[in-house]
Protein backbone atom coordinates (compact mmCIF):
# COMPACT_ATOMS: atom_id res chain seq x y z
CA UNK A 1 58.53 -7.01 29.75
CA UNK A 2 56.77 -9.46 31.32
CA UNK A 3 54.00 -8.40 33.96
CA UNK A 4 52.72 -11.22 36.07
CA UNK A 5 48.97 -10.63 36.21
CA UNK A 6 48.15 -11.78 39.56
CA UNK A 7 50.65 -10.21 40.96
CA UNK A 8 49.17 -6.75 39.47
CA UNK A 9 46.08 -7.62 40.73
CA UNK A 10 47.22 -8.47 44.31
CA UNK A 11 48.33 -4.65 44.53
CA UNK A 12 45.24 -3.37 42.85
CA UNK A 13 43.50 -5.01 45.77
CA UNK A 14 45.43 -3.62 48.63
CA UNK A 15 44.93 -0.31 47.30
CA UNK A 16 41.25 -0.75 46.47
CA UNK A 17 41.40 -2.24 50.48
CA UNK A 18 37.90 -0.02 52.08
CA UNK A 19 38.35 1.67 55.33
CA UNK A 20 36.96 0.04 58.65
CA UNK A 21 34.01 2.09 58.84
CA UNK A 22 33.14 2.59 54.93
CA UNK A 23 30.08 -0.45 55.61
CA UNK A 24 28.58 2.12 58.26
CA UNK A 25 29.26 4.99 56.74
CA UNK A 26 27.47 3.24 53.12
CA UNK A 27 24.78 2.34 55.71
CA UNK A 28 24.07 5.66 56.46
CA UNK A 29 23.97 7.46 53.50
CA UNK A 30 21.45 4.24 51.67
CA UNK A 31 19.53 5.15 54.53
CA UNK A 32 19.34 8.82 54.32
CA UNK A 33 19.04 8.58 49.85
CA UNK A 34 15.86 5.45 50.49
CA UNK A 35 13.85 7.09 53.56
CA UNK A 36 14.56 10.27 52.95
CA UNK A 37 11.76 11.83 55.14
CA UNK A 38 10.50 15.21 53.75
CA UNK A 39 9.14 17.28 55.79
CA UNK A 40 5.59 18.61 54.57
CA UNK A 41 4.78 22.03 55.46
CA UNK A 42 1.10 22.15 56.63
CA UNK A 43 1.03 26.42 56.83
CA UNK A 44 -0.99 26.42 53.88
CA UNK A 45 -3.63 23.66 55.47
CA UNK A 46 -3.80 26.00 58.68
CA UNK A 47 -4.13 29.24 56.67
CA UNK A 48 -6.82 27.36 54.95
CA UNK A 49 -8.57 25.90 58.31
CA UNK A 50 -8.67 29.25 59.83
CA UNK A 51 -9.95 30.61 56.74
CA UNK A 52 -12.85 28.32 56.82
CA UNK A 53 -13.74 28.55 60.16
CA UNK A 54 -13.59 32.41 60.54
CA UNK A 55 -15.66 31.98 57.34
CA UNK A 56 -18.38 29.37 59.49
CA UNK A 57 -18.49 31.75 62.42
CA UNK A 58 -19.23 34.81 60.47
CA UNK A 59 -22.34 32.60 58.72
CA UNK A 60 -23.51 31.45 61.56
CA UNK A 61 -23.28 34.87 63.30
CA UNK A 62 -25.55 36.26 60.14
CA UNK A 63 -27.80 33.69 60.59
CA UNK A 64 -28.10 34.28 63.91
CA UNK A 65 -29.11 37.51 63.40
CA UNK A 66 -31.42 37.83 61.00
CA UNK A 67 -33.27 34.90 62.86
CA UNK A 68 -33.13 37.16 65.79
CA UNK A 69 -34.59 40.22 63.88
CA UNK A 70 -37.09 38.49 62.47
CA UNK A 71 -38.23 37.20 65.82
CA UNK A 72 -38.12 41.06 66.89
CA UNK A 73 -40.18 42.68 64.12
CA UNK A 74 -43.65 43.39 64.05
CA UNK A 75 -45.96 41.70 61.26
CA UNK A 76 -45.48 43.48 57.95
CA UNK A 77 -48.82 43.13 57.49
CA UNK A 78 -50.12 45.57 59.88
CA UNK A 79 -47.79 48.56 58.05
CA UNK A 80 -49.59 50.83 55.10
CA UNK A 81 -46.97 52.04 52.86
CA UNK A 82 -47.82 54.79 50.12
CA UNK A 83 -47.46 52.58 47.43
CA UNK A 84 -50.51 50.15 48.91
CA UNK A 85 -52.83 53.06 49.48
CA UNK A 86 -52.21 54.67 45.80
CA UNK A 87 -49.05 54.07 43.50
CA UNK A 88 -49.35 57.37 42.44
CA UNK A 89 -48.75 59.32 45.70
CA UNK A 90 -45.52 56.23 45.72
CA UNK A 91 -44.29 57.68 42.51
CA UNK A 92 -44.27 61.29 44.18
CA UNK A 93 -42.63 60.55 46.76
CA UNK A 94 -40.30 58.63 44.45
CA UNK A 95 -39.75 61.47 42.65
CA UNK A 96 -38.87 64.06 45.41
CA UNK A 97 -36.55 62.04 47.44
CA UNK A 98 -34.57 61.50 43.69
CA UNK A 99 -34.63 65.31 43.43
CA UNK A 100 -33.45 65.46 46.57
CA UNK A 101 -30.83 63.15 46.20
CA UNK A 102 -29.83 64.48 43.13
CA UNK A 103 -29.50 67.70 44.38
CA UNK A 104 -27.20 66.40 47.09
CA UNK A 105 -24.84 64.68 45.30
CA UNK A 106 -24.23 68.11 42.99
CA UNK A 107 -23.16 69.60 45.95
CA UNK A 108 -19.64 71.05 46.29
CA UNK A 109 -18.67 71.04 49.87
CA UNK A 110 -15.42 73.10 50.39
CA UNK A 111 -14.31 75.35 53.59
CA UNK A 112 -15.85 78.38 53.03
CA UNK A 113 -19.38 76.86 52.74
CA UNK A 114 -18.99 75.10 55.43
CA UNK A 115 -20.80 76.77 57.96
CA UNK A 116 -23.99 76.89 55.27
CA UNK A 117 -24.00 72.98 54.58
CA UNK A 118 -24.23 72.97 58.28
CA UNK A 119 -27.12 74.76 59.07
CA UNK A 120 -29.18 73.53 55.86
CA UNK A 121 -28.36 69.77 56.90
CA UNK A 122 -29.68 70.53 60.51
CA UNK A 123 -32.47 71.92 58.58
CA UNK A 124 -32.73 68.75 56.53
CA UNK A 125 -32.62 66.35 59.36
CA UNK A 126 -34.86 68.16 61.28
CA UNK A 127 -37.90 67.80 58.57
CA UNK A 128 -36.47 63.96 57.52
CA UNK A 129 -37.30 63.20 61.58
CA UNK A 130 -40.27 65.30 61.21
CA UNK A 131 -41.24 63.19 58.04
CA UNK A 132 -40.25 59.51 59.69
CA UNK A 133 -42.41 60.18 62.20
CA UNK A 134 -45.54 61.18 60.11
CA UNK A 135 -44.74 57.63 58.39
CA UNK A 136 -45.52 56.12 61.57
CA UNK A 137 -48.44 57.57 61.83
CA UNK A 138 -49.40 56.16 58.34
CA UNK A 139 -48.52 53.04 59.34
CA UNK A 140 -50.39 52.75 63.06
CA UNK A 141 -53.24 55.06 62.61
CA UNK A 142 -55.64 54.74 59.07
CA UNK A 143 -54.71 57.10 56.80
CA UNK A 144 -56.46 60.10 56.37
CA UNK A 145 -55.68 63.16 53.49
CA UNK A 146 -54.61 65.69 56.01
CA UNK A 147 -51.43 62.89 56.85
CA UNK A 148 -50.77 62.45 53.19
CA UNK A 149 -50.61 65.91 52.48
CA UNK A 150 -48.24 66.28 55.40
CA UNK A 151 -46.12 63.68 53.91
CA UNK A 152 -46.10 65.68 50.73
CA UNK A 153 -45.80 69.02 51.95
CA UNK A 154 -42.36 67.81 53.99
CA UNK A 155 -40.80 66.58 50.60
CA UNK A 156 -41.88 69.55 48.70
CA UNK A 157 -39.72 71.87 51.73
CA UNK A 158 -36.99 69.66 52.03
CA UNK A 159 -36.51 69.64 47.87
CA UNK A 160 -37.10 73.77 48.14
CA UNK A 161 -34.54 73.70 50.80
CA UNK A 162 -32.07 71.90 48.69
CA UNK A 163 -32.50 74.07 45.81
CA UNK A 164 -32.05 77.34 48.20
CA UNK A 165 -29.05 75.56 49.18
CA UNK A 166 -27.77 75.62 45.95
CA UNK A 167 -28.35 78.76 44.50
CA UNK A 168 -26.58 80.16 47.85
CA UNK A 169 -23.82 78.17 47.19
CA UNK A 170 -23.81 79.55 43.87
CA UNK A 171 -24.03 83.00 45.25
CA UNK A 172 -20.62 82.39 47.01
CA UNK A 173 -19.14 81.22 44.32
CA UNK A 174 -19.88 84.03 42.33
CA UNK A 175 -18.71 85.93 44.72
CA UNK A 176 -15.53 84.74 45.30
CA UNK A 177 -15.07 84.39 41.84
CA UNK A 178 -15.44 88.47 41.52
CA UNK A 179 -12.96 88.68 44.60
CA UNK A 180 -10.83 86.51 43.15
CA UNK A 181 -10.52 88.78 39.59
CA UNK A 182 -10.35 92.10 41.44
């Protein structure tokens, strides 16, 4: 069997014949593979620009501020603190307001001592007011013993009060422990 060779290749031709529109169609999809245009997502660079510019305003805001209230404020030189008239009365007073403190972070605050905590911290605010305002009067007037001793005296009730707190509390809790085993 003889095959003619160019006549095989004559019908390999016709059949490898492209259609009209295969250059446009080629065209098209060189285009699309060589500029293929992705499309960045700039979220993250907004998140991040709002981020720094909420950031700015709150630091300039603060700075602001504290510019302000330093504008406001009297000269600190003009105020006598305990600790500049004797460090020893600074360490009492140190040391009652950490009683004090002490005491009220031991405290166990539940409904049925309620109404105590209550009265006791009107009490306590009362004589912290009471003792703010003799610290102005250190601070504007010259001291004087009777003002110190005021100072002291005020600590010394507000730690007693404290401690009667407590042992009331304690009383209640006694108590309703005995109510609770009858």
């Amino acid at each position: 069997m003889k095959v003619d060779i160019k006549q095989k290749l004559k019908e390999e031709k016709m059949l490898r014949e492209l259609s009209k529109d295969h250059r446009s169609v080629f065209e098209t999809k060189l285009k699309r593979e060589l500029h293929n245009e992705t499309k960045v997502s700039y979220k993250f660079l907004l998140i991040a620009a709002s981020v720094a510019i909420l950031f700015s305003i709150g630091l300039m805001t603060s700075i602001n501020q504290e510019s302000s209230v330093n504008q406001i404020q009297a000269p600190q030189s003009a105020k006598v603190s305990l600790e500049e008239f004797s460090p020893e009365l600074k360490k009492i007073e140190n040391y009652y307001l950490t009683a004090i403190n002490f005491e009220l972070a031991n405290l166990e605050i539940t409904e049925g001592n309620k109404l105590i905590l209550e009265e006791y911290f009107r009490k306590m605010n009362s004589l912290t007011n009471e003792y703010k305002l003799q610290s102005e009067r250190l601070e504007i007037d010259k001291i004087d013993e009777e003002l110190i001793n005021g100072l002291i005296d005020n600590l010394q009730m507000r730690l007693q009060l404290m401690i009667e707190l407590k042992n009331e509390l304690k009383k209640i809790k006694t108590k309703e422990n005995e109510n609770y085993a009858i």
